[in-house]
Protein backbone atom coordinates (compact mmCIF):
# COMPACT_ATOMS: atom_id res chain seq x y z
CA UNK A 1 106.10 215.47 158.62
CA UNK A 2 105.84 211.72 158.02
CA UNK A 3 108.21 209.71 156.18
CA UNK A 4 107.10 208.07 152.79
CA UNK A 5 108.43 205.04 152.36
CA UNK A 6 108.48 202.63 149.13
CA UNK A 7 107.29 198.54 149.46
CA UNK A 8 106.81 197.21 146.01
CA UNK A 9 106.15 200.36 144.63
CA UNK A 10 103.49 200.93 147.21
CA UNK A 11 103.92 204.18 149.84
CA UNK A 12 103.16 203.91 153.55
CA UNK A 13 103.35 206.29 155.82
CA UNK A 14 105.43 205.65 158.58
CA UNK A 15 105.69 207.98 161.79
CA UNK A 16 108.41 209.29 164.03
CA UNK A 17 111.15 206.57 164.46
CA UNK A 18 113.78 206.81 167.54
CA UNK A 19 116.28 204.14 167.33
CA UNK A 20 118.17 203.06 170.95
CA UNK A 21 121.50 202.26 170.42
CA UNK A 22 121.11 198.07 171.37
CA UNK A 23 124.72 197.39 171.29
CA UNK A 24 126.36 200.32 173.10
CA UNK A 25 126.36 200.99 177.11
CA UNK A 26 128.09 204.33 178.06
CA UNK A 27 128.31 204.78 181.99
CA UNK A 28 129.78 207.18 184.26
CA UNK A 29 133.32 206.20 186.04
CA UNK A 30 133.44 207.20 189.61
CA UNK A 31 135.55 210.49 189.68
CA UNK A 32 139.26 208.63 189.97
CA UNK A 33 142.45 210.00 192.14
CA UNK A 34 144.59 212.61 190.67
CA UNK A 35 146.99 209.59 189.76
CA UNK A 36 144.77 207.78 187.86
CA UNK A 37 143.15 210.88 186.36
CA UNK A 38 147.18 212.10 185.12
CA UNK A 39 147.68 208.48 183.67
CA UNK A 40 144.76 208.37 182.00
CA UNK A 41 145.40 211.97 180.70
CA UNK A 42 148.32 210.94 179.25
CA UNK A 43 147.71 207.92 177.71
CA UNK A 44 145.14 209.48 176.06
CA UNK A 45 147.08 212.38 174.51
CA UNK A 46 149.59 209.82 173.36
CA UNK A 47 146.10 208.51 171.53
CA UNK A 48 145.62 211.75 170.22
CA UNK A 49 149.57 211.96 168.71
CA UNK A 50 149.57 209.27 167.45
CA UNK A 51 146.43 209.79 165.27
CA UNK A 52 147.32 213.18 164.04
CA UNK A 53 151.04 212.38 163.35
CA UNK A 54 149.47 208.89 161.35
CA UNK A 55 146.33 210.63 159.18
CA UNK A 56 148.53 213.53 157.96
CA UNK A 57 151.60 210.97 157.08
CA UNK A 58 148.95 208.77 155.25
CA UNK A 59 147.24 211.07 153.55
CA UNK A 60 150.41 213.00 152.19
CA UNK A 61 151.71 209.21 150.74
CA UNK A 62 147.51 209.16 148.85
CA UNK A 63 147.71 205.51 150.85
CA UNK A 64 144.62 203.57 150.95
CA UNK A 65 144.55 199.90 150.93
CA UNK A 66 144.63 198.49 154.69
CA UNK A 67 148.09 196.95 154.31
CA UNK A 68 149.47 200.57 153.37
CA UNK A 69 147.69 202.35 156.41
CA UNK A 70 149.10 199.96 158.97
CA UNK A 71 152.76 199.68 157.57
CA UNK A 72 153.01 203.97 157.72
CA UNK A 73 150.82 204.66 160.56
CA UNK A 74 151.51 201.78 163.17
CA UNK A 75 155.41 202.88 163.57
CA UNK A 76 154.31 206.52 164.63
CA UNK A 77 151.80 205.33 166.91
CA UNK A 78 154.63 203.49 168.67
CA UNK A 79 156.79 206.34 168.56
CA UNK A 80 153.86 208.56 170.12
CA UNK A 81 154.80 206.11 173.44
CA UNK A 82 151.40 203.48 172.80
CA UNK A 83 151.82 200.24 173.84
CA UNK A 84 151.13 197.61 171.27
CA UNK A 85 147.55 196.88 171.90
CA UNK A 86 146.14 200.65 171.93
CA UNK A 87 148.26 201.13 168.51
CA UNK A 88 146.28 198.72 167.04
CA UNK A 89 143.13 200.78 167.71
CA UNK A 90 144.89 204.04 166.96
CA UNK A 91 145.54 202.64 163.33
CA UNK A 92 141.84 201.56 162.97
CA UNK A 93 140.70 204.97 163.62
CA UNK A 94 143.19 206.49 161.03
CA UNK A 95 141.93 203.75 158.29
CA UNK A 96 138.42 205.11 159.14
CA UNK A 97 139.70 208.79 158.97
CA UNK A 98 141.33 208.00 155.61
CA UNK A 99 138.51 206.75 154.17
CA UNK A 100 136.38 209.72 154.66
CA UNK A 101 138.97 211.97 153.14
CA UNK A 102 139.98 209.58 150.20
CA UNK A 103 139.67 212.62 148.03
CA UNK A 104 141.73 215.71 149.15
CA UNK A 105 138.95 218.09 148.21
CA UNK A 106 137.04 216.68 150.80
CA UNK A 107 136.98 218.97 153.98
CA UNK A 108 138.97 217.08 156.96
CA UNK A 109 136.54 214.50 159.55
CA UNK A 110 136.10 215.92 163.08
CA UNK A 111 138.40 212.70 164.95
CA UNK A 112 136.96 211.47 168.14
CA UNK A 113 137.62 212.49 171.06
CA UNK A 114 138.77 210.27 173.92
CA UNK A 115 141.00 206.71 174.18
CA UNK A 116 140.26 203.75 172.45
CA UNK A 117 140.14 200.79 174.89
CA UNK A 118 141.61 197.64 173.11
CA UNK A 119 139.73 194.05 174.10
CA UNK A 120 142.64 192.40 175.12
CA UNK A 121 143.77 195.28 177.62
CA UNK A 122 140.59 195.41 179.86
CA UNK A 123 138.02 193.19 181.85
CA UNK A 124 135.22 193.99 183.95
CA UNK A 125 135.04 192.82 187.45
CA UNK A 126 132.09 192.60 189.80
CA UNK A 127 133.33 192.70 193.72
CA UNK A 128 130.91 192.82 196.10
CA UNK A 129 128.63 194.05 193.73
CA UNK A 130 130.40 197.04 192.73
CA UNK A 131 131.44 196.61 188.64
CA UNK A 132 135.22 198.13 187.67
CA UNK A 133 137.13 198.39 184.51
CA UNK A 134 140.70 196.69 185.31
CA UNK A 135 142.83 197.98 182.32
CA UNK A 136 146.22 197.38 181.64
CA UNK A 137 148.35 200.04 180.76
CA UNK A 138 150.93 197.99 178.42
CA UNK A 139 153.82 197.49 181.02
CA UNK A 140 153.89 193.64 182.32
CA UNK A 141 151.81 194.51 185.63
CA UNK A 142 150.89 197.52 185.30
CA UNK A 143 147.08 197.99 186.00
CA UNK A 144 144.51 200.59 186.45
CA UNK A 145 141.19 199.61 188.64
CA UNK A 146 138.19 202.33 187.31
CA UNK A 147 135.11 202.09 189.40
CA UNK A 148 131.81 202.31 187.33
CA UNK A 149 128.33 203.96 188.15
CA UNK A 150 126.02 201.22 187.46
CA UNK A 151 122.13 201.40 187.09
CA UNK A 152 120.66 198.26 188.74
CA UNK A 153 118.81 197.11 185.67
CA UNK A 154 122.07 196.90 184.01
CA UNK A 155 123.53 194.71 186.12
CA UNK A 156 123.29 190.87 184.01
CA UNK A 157 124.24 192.86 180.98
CA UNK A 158 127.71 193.79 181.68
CA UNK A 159 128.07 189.95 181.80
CA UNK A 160 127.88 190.55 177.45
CA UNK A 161 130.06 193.20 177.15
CA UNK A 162 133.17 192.00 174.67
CA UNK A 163 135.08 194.00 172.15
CA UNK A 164 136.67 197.29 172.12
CA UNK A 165 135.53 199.95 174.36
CA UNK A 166 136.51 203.31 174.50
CA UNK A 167 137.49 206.00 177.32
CA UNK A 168 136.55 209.85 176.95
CA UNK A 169 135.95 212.98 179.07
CA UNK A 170 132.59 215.37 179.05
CA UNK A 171 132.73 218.42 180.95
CA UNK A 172 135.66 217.02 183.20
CA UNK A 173 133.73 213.43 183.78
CA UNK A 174 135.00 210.25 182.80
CA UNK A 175 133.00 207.93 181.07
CA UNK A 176 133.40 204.79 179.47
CA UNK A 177 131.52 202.99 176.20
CA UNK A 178 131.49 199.33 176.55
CA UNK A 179 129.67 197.06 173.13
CA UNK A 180 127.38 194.23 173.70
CA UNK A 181 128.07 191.75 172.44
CA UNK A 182 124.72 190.62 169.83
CA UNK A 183 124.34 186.67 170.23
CA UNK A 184 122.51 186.23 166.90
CA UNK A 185 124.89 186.89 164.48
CA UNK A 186 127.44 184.47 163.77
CA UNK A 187 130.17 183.72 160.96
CA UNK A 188 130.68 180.04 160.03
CA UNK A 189 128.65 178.09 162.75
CA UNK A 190 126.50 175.86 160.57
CA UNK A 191 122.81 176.13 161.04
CA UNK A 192 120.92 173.76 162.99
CA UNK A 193 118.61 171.28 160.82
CA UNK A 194 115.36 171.65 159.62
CA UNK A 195 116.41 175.20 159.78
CA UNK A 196 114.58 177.49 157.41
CA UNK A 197 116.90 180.30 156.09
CA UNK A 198 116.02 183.15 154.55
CA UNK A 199 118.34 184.94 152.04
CA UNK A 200 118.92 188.82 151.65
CA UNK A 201 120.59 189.96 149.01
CA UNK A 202 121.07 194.16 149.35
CA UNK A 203 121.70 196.73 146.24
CA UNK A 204 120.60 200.21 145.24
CA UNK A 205 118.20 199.57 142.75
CA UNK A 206 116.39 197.19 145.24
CA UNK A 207 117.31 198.04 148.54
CA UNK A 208 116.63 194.26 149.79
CA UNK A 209 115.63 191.63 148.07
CA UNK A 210 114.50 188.52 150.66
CA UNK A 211 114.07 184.64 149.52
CA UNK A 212 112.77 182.30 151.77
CA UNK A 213 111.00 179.07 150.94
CA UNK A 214 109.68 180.04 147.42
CA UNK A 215 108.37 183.83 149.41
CA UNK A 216 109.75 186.68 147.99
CA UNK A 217 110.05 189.92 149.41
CA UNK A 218 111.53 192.79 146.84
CA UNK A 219 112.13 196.34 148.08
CA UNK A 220 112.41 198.92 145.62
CA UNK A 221 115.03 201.85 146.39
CA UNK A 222 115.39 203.60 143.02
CA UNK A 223 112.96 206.45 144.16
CA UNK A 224 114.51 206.87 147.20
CA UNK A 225 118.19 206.41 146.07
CA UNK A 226 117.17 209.48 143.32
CA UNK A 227 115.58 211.51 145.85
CA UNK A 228 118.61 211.43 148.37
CA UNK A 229 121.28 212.58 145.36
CA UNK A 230 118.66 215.76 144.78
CA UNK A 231 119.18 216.52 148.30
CA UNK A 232 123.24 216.27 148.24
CA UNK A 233 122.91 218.12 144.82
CA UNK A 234 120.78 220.72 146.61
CA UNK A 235 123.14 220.73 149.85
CA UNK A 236 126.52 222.13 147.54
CA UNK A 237 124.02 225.37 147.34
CA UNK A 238 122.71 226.28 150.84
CA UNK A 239 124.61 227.63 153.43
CA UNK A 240 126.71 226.04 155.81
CA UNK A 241 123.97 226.07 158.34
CA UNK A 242 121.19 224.67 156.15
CA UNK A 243 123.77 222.09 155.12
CA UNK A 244 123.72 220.77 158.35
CA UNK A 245 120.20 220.74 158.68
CA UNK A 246 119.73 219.04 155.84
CA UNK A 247 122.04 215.90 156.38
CA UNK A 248 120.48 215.49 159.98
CA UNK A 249 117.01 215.54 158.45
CA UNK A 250 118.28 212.82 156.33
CA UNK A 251 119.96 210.66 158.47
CA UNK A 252 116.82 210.38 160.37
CA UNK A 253 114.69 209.71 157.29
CA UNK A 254 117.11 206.76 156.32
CA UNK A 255 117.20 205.29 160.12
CA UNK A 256 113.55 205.05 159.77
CA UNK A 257 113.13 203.27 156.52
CA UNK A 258 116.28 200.82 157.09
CA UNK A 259 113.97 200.31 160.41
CA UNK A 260 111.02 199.47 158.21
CA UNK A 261 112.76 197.42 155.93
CA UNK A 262 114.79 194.97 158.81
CA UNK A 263 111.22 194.96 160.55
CA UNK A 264 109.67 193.85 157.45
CA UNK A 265 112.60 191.27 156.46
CA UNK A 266 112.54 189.81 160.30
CA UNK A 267 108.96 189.07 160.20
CA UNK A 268 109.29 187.26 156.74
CA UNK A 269 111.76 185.30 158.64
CA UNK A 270 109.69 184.85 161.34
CA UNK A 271 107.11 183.21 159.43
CA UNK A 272 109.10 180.08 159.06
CA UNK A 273 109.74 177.22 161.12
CA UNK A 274 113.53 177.25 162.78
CA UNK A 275 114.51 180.30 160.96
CA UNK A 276 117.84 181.80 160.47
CA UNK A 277 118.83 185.05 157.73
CA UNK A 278 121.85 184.63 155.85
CA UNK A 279 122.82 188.37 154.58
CA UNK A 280 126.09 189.20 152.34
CA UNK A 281 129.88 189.68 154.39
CA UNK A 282 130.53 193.24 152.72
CA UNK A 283 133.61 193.99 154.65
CA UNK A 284 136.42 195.07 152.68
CA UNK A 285 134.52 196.17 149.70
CA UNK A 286 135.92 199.11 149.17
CA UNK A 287 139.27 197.67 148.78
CA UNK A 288 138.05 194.85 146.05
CA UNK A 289 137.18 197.27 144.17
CA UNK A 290 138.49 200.30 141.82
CA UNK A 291 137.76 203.57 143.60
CA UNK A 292 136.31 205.58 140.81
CA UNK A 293 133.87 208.54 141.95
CA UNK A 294 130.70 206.52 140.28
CA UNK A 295 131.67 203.18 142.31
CA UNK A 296 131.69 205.56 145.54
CA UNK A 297 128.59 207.47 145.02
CA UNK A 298 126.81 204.19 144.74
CA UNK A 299 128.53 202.30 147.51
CA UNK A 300 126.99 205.13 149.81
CA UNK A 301 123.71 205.90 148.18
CA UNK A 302 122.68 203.92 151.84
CA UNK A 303 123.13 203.22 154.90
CA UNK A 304 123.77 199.13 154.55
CA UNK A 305 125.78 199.02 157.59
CA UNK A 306 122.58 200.82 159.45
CA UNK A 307 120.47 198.11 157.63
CA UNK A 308 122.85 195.24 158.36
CA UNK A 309 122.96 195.77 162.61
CA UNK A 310 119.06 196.67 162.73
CA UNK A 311 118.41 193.46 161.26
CA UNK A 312 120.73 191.72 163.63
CA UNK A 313 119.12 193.34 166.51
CA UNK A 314 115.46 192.89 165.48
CA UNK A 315 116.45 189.12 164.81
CA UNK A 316 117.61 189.08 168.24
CA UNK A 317 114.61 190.10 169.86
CA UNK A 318 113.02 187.26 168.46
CA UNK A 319 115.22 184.61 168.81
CA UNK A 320 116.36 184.12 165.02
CA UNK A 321 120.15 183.60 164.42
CA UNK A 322 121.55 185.88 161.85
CA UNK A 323 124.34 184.52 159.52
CA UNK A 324 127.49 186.40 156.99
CA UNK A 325 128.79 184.08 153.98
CA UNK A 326 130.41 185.41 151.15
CA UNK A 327 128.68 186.94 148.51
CA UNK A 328 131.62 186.48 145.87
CA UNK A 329 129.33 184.93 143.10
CA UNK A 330 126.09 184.93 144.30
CA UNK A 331 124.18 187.14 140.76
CA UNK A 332 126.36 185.00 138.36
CA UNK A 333 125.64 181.24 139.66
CA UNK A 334 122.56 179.60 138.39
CA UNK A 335 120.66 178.34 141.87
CA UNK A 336 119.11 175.43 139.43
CA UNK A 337 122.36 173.88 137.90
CA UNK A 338 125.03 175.33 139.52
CA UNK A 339 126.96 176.99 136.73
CA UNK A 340 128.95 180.31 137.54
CA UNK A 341 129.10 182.09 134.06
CA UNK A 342 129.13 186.19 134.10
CA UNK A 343 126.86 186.14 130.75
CA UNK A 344 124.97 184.57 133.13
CA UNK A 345 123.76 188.26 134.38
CA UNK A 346 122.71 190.82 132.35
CA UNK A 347 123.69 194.58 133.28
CA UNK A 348 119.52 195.46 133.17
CA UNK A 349 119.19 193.40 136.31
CA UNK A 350 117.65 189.83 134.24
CA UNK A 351 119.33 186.46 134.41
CA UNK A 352 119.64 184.13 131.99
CA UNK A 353 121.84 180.56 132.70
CA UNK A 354 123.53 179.71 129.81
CA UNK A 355 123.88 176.34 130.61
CA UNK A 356 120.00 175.16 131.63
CA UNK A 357 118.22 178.18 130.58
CA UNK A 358 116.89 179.31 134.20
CA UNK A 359 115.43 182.73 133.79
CA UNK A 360 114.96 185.28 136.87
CA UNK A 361 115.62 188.49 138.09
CA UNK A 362 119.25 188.67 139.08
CA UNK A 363 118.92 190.03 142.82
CA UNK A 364 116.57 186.95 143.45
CA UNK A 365 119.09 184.72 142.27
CA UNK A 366 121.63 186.26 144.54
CA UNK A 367 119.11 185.87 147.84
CA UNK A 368 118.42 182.38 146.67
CA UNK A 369 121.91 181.69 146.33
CA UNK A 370 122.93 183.30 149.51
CA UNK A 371 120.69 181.02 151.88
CA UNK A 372 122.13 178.20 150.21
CA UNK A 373 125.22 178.83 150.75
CA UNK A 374 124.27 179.08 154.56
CA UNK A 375 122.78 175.98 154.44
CA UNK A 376 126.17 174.50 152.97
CA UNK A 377 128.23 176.22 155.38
């Protein structure tokens, strides 16, 4: 059945969508010795220890801010026997795992299987051309060499892989999942000049709202914000089995619009000379603000962090850097004179500056303010 999708109140149809996961390699490890298969065994059920032993201590103190998480959980990851580096991951994973069960009614998160693989404890090496995972195991010295099955055409990529990987077994098969690194997006590298940025300001009663040299692009999400809480609404009454169903079904019909929306936002982009997007640094959000059930069921009403990396990876393709500044501001400060008032903003979505009298609709504002602020940066 095709997906409707909304465009200035306008439908489209829009077709299957498959996404391929740009950023993510996962290849098979040659099968390793019974030596390094027990090590790696065990470091990874330390992993696992030291995950249980942290969610259930942090969810029995109701802690939630980042600084919480990390002071109870990273002393029982040490205690499970990780080394300093691979705690560090452990305690990411229970922030993520807390987060998801913020409120105890909630059922608890499958955890992921496997071993993280910090950044700073592994590097690949290409001998001979055969590609390995050298690893350190925490002691001064102590390092584990892990063949990898590479396809050919993969070859020049493993030259971009950077960040933390991870380690896991399927069916009694190693595997490892290294990140790509994504060379368009970029936090605090000034623009070149003569660049022409485009601003994207995100919400839920817009979706994305796009400025770029007097070109405005608005896309409307209220429908489709509506329609998605009449599907949770209608998911408390099915069965366990139709549940299921119905949150794959709509996890596919949100991959497809945030695909139509970063398509449509790239090629406004693309229509400029030198062009660079400058979208909003959301992380942390959930921790600036008070975590009342209304400000939660309207911080995921969508997929923004879906949005956020297909727009990064479409801009990619095409050669157009991609930009974070901070958004602290942005609906309240006038884009003509400069003044930051709140009665600048009205709650109704219209802005009015109080100081020069500059009228507009406040998401436009934002996005105008936004590539600015690149531009400054």
């Amino acid at each position: 059945m095709p997906i409707r999708v909304i465009f200035r109140d306008v439908f489209f149809e829009k077709g299957p969508v498959v996404i391929k996961n740009r950023g993510l390699a996962i290849l098979k490890l040659r099968a390793p010795n019974r030596a390094k298969r027990s090590k790696l065994e065990e470091l990874q059920a330390s992993y696992r220890r030291a995950i249980d032993s942290g969610l259930q201590t942090v969810l029995n103190a109701t802690a939630q801010k980042p600084g919480e998480v990390h002071a109870l959980a990273y002393p029982l990851a040490r205690q499970a026997g990780l080394p300093s580096m691979y705690a560090r991951l452990a305690v990411n994973e229970i922030a993520a795992l807390e987060r998801r069960t913020h409120r105890r009614t909630q059922r608890m998160p499958e955890k992921r299987n496997g071993l993280g693989l910090p950044a700073n404890s592994y590097r690949l090496v290409n001998k001979n051309g055969c590609w390995a995972i050298r690893m350190s195991l925490g002691e001064r010295g102590e390092l584990l060499w892990l063949p990898l099955v590479v396809p050919e055409k993969l070859f020049q990529s493993l030259e971009k892989v950077q960040g933390d990987a991870r380690l896991f077994q399927r069916n009694g098969t190693w595997y490892a999942a290294l990140p790509f690194t994504s060379g368009s997006q970029t936090d605090g590298i000034a623009p070149a000049a003569k660049s022409a940025v485009t601003g994207v300001d995100l919400g839920i009663a817009r979706l994305a709202t796009a400025y770029a040299d007097g070109k405005v692009l608005i896309i409307r999400g209220e429908v489709l914000v509506q329609r998605r809480k009449r599907m949770i609404e209608h998911w408390r009454k099915s069965k366990p089995t139709r549940t299921a169903q119905l949150k794959l079904l709509q996890r596919r019909q949100v991959a497809a619009i945030n695909h139509s929306i970063a398509t449509r936002l790239v090629t406004l982009a693309a229509s400029q000379a030198h062009p660079v997007i400058a979208l909003e640094k959301l992380d942390g959000l959930l921790y600036r603000q008070h975590r009342s059930l209304r400000f939660s069921q309207m911080r995921r009403a969508w997929d923004f962090r879906q949005l956020i990396d297909l727009i990064a990876y479409k801009a990619q393709e095409r050669g157009i850097q991609v930009m974070f500044v901070d958004p602290r501001g942005t609906s309240t400060t006038c884009p003509r004179c400069r003044l930051n008032l709140a009665k600048n903003s009205s709650p109704k979505g219209r802005f009015h500056c109080q100081g020069c009298g500059y009228a507009s609709i406040t998401d436009i504002v934002a996005a105008r303010n936004i590539a600015a602020r690149c531009v400054q940066a």
